[in-house]
N, C-alpha and C. Protein backbone atom coordinates (compact mmCIF):
# COMPACT_ATOMS: atom_id res chain seq x y z
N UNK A 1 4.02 6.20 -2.03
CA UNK A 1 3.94 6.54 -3.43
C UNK A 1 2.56 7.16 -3.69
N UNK A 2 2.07 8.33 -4.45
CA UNK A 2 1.49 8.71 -4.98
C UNK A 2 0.82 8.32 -5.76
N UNK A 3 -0.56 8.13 -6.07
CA UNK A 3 -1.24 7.89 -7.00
C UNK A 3 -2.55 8.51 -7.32
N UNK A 4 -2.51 8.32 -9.28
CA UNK A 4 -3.92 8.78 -9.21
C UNK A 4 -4.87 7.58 -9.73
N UNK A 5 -5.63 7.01 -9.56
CA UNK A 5 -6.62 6.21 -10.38
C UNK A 5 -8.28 6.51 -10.96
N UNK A 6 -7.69 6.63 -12.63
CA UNK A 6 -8.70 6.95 -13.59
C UNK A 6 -10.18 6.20 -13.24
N UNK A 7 -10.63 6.82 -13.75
CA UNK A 7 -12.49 6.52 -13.58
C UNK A 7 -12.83 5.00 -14.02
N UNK A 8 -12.24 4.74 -15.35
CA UNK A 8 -11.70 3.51 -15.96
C UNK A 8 -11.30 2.33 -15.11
N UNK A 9 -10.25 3.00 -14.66
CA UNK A 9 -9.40 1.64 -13.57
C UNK A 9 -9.98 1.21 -12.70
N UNK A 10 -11.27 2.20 -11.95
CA UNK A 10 -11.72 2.04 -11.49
C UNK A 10 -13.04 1.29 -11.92
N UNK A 11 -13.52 1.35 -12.63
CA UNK A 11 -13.94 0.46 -12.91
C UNK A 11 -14.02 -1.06 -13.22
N UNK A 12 -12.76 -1.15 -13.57
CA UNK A 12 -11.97 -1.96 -14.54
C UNK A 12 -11.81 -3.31 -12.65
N UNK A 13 -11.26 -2.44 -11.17
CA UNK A 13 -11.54 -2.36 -10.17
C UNK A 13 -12.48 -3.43 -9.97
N UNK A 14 -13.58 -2.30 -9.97
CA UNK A 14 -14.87 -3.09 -9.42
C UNK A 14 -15.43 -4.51 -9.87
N UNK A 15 -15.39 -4.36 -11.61
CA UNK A 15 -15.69 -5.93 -12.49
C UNK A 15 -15.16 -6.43 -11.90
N UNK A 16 -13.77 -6.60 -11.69
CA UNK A 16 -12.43 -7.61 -11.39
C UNK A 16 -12.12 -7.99 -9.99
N UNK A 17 -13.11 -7.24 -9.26
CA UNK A 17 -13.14 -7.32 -7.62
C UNK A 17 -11.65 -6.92 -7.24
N UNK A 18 -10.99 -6.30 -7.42
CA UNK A 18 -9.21 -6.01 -7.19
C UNK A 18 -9.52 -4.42 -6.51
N UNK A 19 -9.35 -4.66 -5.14
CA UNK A 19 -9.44 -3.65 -3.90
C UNK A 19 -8.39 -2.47 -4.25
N UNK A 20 -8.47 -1.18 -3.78
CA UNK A 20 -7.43 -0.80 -4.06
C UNK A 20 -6.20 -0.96 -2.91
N UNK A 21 -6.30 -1.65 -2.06
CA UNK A 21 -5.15 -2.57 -1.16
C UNK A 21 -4.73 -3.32 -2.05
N UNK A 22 -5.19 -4.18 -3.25
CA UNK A 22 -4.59 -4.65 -4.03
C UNK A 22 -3.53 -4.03 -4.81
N UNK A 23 -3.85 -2.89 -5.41
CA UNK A 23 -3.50 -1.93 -6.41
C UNK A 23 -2.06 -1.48 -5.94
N UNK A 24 -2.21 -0.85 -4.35
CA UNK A 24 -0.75 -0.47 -3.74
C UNK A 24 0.22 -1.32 -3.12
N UNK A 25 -0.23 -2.44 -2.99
CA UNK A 25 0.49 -4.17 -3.15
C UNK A 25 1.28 -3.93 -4.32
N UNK A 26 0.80 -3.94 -5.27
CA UNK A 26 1.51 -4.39 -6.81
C UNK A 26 1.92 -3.02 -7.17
N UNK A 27 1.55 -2.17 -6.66
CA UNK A 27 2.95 -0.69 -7.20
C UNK A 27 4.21 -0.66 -6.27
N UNK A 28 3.87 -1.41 -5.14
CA UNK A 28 4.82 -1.04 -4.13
C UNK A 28 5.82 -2.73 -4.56
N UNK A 29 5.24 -3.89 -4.88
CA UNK A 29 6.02 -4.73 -5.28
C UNK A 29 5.74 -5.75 -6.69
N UNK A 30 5.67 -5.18 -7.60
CA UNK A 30 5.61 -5.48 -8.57
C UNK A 30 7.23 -5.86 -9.52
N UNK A 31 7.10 -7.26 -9.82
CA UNK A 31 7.94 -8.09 -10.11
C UNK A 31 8.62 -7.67 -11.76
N UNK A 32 8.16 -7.12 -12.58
CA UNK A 32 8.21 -7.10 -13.95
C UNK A 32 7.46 -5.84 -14.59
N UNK A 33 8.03 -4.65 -15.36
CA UNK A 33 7.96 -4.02 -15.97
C UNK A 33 8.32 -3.92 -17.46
N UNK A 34 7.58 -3.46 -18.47
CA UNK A 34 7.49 -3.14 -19.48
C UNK A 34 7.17 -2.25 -20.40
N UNK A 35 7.02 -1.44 -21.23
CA UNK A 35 6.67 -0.24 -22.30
C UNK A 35 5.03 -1.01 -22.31
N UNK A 36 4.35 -0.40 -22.14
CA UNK A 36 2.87 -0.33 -22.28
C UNK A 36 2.32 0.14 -24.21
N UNK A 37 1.56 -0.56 -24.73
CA UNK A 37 0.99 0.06 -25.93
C UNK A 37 0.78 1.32 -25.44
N UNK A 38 0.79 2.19 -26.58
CA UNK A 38 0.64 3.70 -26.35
C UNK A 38 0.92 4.34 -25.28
N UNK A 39 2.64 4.20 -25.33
CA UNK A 39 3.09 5.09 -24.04
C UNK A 39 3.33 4.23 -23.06
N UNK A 40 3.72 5.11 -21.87
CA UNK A 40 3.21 4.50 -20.15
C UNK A 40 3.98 3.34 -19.69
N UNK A 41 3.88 2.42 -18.80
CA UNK A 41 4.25 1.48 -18.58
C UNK A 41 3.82 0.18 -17.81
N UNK A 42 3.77 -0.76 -18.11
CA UNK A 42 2.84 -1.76 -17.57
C UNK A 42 3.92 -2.65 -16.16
N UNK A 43 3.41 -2.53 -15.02
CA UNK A 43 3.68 -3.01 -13.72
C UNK A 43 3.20 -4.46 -13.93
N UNK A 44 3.66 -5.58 -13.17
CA UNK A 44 3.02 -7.13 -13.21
C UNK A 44 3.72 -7.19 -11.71
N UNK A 45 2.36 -7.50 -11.41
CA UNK A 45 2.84 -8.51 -9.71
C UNK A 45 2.25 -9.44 -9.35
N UNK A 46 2.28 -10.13 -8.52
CA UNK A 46 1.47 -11.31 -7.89
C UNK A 46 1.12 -11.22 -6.36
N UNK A 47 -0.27 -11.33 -6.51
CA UNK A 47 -1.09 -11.25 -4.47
C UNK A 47 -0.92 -11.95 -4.44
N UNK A 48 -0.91 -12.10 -2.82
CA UNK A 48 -0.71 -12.94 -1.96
C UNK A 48 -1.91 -14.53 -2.07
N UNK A 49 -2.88 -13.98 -2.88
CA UNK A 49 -3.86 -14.89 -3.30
C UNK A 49 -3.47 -15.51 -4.49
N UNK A 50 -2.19 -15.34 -5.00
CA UNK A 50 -1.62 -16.06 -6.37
C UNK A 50 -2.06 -15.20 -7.53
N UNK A 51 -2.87 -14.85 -7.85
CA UNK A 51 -3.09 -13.87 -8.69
C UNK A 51 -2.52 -12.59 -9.39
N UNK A 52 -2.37 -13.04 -10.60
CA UNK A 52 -1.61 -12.12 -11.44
C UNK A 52 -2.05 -11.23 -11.44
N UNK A 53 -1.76 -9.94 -11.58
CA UNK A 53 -2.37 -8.43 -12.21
C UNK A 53 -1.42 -7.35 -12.18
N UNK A 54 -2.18 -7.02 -13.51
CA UNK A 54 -1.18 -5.98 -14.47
C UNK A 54 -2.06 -4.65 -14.53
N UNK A 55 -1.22 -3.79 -14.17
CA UNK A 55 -1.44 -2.79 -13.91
C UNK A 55 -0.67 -1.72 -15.27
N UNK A 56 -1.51 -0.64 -15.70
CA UNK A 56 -0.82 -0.26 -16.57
C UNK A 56 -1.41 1.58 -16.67
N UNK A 57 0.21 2.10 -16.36
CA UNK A 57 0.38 3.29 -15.80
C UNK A 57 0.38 4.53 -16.84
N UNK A 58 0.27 5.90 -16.80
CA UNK A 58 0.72 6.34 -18.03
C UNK A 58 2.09 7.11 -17.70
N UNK A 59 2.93 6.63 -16.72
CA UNK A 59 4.00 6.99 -16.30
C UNK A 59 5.26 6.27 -17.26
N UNK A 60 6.71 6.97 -17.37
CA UNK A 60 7.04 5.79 -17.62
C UNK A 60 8.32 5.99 -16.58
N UNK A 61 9.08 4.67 -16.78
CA UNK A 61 10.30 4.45 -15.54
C UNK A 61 10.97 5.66 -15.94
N UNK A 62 11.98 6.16 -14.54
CA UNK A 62 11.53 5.31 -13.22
C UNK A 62 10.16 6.50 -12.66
N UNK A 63 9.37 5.55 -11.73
CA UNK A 63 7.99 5.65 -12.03
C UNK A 63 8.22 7.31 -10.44
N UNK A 64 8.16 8.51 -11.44
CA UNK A 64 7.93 9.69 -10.12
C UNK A 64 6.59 10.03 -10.27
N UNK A 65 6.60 10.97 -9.26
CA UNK A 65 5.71 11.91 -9.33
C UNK A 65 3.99 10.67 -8.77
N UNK A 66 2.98 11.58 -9.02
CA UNK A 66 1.90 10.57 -8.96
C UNK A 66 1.77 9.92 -9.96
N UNK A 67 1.61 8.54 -9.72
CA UNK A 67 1.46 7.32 -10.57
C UNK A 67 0.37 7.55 -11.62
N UNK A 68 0.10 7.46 -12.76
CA UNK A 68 -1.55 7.71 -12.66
C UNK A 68 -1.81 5.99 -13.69
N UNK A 69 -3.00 5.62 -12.82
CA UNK A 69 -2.90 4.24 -12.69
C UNK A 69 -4.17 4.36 -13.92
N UNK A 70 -3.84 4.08 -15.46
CA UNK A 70 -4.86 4.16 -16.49
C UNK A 70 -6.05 2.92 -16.65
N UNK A 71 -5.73 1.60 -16.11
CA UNK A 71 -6.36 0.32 -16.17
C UNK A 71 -5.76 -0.81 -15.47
N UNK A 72 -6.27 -2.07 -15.44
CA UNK A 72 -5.61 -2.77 -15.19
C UNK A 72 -6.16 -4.48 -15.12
N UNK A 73 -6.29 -5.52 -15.17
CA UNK A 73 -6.54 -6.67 -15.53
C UNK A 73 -6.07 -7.71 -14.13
N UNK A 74 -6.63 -8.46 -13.81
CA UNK A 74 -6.17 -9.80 -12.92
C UNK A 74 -6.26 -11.23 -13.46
N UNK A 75 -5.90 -11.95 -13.31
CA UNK A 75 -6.02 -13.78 -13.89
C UNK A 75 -5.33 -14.55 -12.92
N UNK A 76 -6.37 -15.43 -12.98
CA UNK A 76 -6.06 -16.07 -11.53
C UNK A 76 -7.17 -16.56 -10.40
C-alpha cells in the first residue's frame, strides 16, 4: 500500500514515539474504521505492544490510491 505521511503526522510520530513500522502495521491491519471529522477516514488498530492507535487519513473507503496519512494518536 502506498502512502504519504504529512509533516504533522510526523510529528505527531516522533512526540508519540510510534515508528513508522508502526504506522504500516495498522494500515495493513487495522480493526475498525470510521468517517473522520472533516472528511477522510479514521483507521484503529492495535500493536503487538497492546497499544491502541488511530490513525486518521484524508482518504475515504475503500482506502486507493496513496494513503495520505494526516495525524494520528496512540494510548496505551
Amino acid at each position: 500500500m502506498d502512502y504519504i505521511i504529512t509533516n504533522h503526522a510526523r510529528e505527531q510520530m516522533q512526540l508519540r514515539k510510534i515508528t513508522e513500522s508502526d504506522v504500516i502495521y495498522i494500515l495493513r491491519s487495522h480493526t475498525v474504521t470510521y468517517p473522520a471529522n472533516n472528511g477522510g477516514t479514521t483507521l484503529q488498530g492495535v500493536l503487538l505492544s497492546g497499544e491502541i492507535v488511530r490513525i486518521w487519513v484524508a482518504n475515504s473507503l475503500p482506502l486507493v490510491g496513496p494513503v495520505i496519512i494526516k495525524s494520528l494518536v496512540g494510548e496505551g
